[in-house]
Protein backbone atom coordinates (compact mmCIF):
# COMPACT_ATOMS: atom_id res chain seq x y z
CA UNK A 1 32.21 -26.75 25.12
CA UNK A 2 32.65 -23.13 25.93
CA UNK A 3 35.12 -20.59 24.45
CA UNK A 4 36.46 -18.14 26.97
CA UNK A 5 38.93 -15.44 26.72
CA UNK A 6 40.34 -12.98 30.01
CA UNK A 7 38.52 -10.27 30.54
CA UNK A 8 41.36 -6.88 30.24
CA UNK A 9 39.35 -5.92 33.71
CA UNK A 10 41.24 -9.28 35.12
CA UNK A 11 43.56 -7.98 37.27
CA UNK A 12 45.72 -10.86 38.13
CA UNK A 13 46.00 -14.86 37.80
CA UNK A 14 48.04 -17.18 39.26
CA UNK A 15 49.10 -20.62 37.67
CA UNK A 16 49.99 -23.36 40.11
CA UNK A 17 51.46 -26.39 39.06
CA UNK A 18 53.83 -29.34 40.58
CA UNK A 19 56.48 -29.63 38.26
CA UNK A 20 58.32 -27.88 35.90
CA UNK A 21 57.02 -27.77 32.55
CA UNK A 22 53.53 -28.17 33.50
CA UNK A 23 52.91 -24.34 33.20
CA UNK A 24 53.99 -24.77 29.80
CA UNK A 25 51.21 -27.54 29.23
CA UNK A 26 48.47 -26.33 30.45
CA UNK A 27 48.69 -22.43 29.81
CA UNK A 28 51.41 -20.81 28.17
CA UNK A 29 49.30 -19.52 26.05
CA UNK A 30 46.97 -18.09 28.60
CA UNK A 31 49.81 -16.56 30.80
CA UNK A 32 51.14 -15.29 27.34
CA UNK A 33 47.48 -13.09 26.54
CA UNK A 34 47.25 -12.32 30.19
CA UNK A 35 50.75 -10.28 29.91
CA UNK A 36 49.25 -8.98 26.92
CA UNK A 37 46.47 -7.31 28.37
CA UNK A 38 47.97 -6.19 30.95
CA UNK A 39 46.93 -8.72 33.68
CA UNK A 40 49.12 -9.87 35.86
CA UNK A 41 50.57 -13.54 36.26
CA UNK A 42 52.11 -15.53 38.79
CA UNK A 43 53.77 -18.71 38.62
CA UNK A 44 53.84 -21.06 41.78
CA UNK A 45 55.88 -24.16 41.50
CA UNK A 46 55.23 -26.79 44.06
CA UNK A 47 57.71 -29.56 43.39
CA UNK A 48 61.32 -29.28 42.22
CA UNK A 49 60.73 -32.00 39.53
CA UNK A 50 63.70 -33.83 41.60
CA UNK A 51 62.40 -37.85 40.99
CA UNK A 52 65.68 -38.24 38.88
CA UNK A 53 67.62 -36.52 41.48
CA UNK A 54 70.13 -37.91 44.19
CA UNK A 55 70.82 -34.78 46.16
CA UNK A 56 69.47 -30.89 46.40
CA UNK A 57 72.31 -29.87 43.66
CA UNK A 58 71.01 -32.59 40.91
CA UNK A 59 67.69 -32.19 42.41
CA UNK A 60 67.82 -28.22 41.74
CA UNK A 61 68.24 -28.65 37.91
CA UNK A 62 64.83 -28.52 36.69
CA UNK A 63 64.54 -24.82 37.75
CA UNK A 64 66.55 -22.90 35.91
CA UNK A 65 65.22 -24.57 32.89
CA UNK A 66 61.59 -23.48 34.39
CA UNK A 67 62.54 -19.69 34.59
CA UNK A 68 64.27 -20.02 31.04
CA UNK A 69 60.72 -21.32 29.24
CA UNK A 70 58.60 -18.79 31.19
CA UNK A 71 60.91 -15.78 29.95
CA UNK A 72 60.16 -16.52 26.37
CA UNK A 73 56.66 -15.99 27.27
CA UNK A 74 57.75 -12.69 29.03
CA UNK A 75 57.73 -13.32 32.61
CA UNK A 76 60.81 -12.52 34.81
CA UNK A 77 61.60 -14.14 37.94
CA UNK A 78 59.85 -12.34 40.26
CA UNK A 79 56.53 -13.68 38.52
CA UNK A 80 57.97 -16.96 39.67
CA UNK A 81 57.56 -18.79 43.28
CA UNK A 82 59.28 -21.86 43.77
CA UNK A 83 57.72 -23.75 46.76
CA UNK A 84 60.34 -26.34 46.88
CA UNK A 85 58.88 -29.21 47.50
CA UNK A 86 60.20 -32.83 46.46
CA UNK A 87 58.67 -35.16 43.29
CA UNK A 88 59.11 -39.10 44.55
CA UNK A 89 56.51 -40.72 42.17
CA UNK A 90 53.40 -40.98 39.81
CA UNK A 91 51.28 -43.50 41.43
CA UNK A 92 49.33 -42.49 44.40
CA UNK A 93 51.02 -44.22 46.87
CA UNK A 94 54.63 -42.89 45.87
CA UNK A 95 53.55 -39.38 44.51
CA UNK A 96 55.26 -37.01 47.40
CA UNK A 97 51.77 -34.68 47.28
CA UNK A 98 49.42 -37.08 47.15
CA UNK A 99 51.19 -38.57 50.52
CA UNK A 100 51.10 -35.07 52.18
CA UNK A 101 47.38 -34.70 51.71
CA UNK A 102 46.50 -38.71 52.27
CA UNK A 103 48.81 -38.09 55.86
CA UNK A 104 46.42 -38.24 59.03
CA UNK A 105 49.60 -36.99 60.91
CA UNK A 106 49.94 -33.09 59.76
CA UNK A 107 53.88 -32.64 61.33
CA UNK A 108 55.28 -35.80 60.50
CA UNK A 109 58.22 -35.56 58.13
CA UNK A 110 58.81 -37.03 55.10
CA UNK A 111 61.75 -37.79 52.94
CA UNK A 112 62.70 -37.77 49.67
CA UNK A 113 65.70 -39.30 47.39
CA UNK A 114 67.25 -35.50 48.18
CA UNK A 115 66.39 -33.89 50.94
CA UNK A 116 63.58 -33.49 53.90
CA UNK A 117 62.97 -29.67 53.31
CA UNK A 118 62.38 -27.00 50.99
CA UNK A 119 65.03 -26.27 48.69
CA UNK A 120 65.42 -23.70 45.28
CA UNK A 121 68.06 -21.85 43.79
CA UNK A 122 71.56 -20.48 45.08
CA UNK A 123 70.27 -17.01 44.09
CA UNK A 124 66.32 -17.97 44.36
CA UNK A 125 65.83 -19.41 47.78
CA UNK A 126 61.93 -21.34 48.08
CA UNK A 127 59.09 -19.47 49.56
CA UNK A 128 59.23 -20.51 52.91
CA UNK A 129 63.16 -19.72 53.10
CA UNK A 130 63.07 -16.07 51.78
CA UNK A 131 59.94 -15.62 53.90
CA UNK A 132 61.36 -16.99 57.11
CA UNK A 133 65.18 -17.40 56.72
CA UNK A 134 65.30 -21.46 56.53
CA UNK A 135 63.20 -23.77 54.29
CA UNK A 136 60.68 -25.85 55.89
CA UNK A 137 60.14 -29.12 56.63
CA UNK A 138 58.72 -31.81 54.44
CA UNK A 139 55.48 -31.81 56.50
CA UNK A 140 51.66 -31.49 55.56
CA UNK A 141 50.84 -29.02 57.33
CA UNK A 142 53.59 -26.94 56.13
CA UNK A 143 52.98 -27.66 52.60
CA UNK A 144 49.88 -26.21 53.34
CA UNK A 145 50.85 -23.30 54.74
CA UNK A 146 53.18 -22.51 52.42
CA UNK A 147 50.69 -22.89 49.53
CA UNK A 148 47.53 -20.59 51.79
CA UNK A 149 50.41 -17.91 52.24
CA UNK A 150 51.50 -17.29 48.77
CA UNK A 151 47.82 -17.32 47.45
CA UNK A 152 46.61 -15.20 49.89
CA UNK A 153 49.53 -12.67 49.33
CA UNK A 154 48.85 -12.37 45.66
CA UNK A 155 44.76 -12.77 45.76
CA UNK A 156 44.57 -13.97 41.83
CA UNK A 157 41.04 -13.54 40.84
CA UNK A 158 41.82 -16.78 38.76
CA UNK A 159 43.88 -19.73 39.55
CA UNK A 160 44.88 -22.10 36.83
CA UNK A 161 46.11 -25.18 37.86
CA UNK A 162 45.97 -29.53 37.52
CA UNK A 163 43.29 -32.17 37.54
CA UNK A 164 42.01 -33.91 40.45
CA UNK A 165 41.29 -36.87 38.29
CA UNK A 166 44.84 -36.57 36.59
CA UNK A 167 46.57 -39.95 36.75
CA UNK A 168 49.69 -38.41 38.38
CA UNK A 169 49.48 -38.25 42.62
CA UNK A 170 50.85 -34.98 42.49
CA UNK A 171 48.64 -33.36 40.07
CA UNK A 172 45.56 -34.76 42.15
CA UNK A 173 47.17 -34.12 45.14
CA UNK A 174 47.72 -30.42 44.67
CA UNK A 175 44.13 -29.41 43.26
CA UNK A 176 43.21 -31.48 46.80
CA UNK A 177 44.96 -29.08 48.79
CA UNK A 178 44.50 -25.98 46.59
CA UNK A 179 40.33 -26.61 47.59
CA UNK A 180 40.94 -27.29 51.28
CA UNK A 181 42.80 -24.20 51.43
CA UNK A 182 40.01 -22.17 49.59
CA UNK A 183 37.00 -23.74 50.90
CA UNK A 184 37.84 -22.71 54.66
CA UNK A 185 38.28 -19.07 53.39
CA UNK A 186 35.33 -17.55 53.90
CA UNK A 187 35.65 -13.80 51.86
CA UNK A 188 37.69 -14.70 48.77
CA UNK A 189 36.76 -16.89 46.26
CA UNK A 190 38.52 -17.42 43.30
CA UNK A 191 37.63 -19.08 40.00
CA UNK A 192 39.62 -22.39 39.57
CA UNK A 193 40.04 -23.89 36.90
CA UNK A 194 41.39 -27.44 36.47
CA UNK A 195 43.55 -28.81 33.53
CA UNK A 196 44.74 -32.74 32.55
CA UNK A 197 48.17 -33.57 31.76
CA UNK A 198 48.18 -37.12 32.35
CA UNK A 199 44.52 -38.45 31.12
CA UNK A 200 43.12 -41.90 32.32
CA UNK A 201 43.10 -42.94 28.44
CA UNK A 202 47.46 -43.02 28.93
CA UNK A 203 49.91 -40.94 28.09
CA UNK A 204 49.79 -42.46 24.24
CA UNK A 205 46.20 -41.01 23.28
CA UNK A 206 46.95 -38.04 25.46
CA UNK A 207 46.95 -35.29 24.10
CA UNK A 208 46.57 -36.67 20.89
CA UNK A 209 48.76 -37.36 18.04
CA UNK A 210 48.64 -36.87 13.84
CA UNK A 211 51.38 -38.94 13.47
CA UNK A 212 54.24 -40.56 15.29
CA UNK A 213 58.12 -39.38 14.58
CA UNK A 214 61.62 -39.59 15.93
CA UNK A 215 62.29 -36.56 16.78
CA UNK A 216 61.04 -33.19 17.82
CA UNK A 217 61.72 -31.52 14.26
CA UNK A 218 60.16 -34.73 12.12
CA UNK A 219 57.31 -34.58 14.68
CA UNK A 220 56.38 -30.70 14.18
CA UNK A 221 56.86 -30.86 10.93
CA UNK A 222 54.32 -34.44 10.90
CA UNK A 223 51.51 -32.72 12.90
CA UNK A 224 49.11 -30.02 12.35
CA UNK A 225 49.52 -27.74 15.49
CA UNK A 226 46.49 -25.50 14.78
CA UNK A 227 44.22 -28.91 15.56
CA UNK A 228 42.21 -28.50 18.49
CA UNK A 229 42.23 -31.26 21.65
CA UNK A 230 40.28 -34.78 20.56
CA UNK A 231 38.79 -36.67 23.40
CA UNK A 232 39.87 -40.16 23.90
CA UNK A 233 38.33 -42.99 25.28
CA UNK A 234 38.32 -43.11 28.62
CA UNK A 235 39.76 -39.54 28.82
CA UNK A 236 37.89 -39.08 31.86
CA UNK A 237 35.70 -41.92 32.76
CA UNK A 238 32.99 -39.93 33.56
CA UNK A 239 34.67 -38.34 35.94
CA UNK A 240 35.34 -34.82 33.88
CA UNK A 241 32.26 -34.17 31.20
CA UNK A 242 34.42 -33.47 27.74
CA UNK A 243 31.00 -31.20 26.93
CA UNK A 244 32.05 -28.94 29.67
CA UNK A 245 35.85 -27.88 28.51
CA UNK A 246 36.21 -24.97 28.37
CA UNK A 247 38.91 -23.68 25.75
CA UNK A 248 41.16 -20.88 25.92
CA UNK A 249 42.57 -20.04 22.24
CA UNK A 250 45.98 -19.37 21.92
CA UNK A 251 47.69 -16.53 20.91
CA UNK A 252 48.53 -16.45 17.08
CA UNK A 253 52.84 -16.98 17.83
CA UNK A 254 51.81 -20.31 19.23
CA UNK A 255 50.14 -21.75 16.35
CA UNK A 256 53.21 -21.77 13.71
CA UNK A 257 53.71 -24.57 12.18
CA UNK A 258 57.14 -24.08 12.33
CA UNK A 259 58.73 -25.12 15.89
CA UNK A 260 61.50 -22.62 15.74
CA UNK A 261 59.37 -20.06 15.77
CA UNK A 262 56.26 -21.47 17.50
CA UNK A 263 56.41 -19.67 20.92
CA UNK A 264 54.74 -22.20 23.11
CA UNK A 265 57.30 -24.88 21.10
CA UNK A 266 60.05 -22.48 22.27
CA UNK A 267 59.05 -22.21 25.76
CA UNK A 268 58.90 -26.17 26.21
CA UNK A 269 62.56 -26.40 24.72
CA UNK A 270 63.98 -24.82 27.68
CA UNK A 271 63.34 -27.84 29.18
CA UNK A 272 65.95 -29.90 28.18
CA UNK A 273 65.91 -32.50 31.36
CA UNK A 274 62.30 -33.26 30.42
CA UNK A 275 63.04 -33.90 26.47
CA UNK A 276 63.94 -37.48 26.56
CA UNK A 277 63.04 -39.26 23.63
CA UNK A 278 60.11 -41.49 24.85
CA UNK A 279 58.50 -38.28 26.11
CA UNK A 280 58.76 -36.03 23.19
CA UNK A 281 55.83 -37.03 21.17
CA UNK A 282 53.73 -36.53 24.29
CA UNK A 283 55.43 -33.28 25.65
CA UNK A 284 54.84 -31.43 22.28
CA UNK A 285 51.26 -32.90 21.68
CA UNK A 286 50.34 -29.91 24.23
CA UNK A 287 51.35 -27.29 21.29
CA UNK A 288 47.80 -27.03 19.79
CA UNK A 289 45.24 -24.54 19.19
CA UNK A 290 43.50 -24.15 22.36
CA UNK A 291 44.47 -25.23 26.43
CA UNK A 292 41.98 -26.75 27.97
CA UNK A 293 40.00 -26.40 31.47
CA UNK A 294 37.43 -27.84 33.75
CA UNK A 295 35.91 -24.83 36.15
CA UNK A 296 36.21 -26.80 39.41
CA UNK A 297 33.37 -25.87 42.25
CA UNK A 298 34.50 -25.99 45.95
């Protein structure tokens, strides 16, 4: 393992995820001692988080509740892009991502349960619609694009993002496009680091657990959140060496016991569509010590 803090010469970093919440997950705490030191941060948010969704209004909920988390870490919307992008599935074959990269056929489009192009926010359009003046299609190619352009306007020295050996499609599907897209650029290279939110030993040993509750406030008040990340077995499968983590402390505010006050804790409430009550022992597992990551070479 390897301890690693940002450097205050960092100028920027950008965290790219597929679904809301995810940031939260993986580095709040990061993004949190980033704005602390004066680097900057960008959010980029593939998917809408729409699986549960019927149309682009109920498909559309999962992003206010995204802008609400990241503002208790101190970001404002502008530090936020919203790609747009649909959520159809966790296995390979019906994540929406993983189907983009898998497709041989770069313009064909596809279709979700609510729409067949990029959607956001009355008053926060997606990328590709405030950039151009109507979304884009559901294509691979365009996904791509879409993804290359915002990178390449911000330049983060560091990108923070998922696993490619996360059991979700979309979390492998992204870090699969996020290396296409930097190993044909030839003069900027980045340093990307991978995290796991969805481990190969199952969502029930990861993260893990002290103790199992009914609720959010018996559960916080069950666990030790200063513990660090234990590996499972088959956490990886060989496929990601636990020896190489590296781990990012967090700040101080997001190791309280107490989930009222924790800040990483706070940041997660905000996402009230996500809080169901077979997910929260798993959701708040991810309030710990330390956020892990795998530097990924491309």
């Amino acid at each position: 393992m390897r301890r690693m803090e940002l450097d205050a010469g960092i100028k920027n970093i950008m965290v790219i995820v597929p679904h809301e919440d995810d940031e939260i997950f993986l580095a709040a705490g990061i993004m949190e001692k980033a704005l602390s030191k004066g680097i900057g941060v960008h959010v980029v948010m593939a998917g809408n988080g729409d699986y549960e969704g019927h149309d682009e209004a109920t498909g559309s909920v999962r992003l206010p509740e995204t802008l609400a988390g990241l503002q208790v870490l101190g970001l404002d919307g502008r530090q936020v892009t919203f790609l747009g992008y649909a959520d159809t599935g966790m296995d390979e074959t019906e994540s929406f991502l993983h189907q983009l990269y898998d497709d041989s056929e770069g313009d064909r489009v596809h279709v979700s349960h609510c729409s067949n192009h990029t959607y956001a926010l009355p008053d926060k359009k997606d990328y590709h619609a405030e950039k151009y003046g109507k979304p884009a299609l559901y294509t691979r190619n365009q996904f791509k694009q879409d993804l290359k352009e915002i990178i390449m306007e911000k330049r983060p020295e560091i990108i923070f993002t998922t696993a490619e050996y996360d059991r979700h499609g979309d979390h492998s599907g992204l870090v699969l496009f996020i290396k296409e897209i930097l190993t044909e650029e030839k003069e900027y290279h980045p340093t990307l680091f991978s995290g796991v939110v969805h481990s190969n030993a199952g969502d029930e040993n990861w993260p893990n657990r002290s103790a199992k509750r009914d609720n959010i406030w018996d559960y916080a008040k069950s666990m030790d959140v200063c513990e660090p990340f234990v590996c499972p077995k088959d956490f990886d499968k060989g496929l990601l060496k636990w020896e190489e983590r590296i781990s990012f402390a967090v700040p101080e505010d997001m190791q309280a016991l107490d989930f009222s006050v924790n800040r990483k804790a706070r940041a997660l409430a905000c996402h009230k569509n996500a809080i169901k009550e077979d997910a929260v022992e798993f959701l708040y597992a991810f309030v710990k010590r330390e956020e892990l990551f795998w530097e990924i070479v491309y």
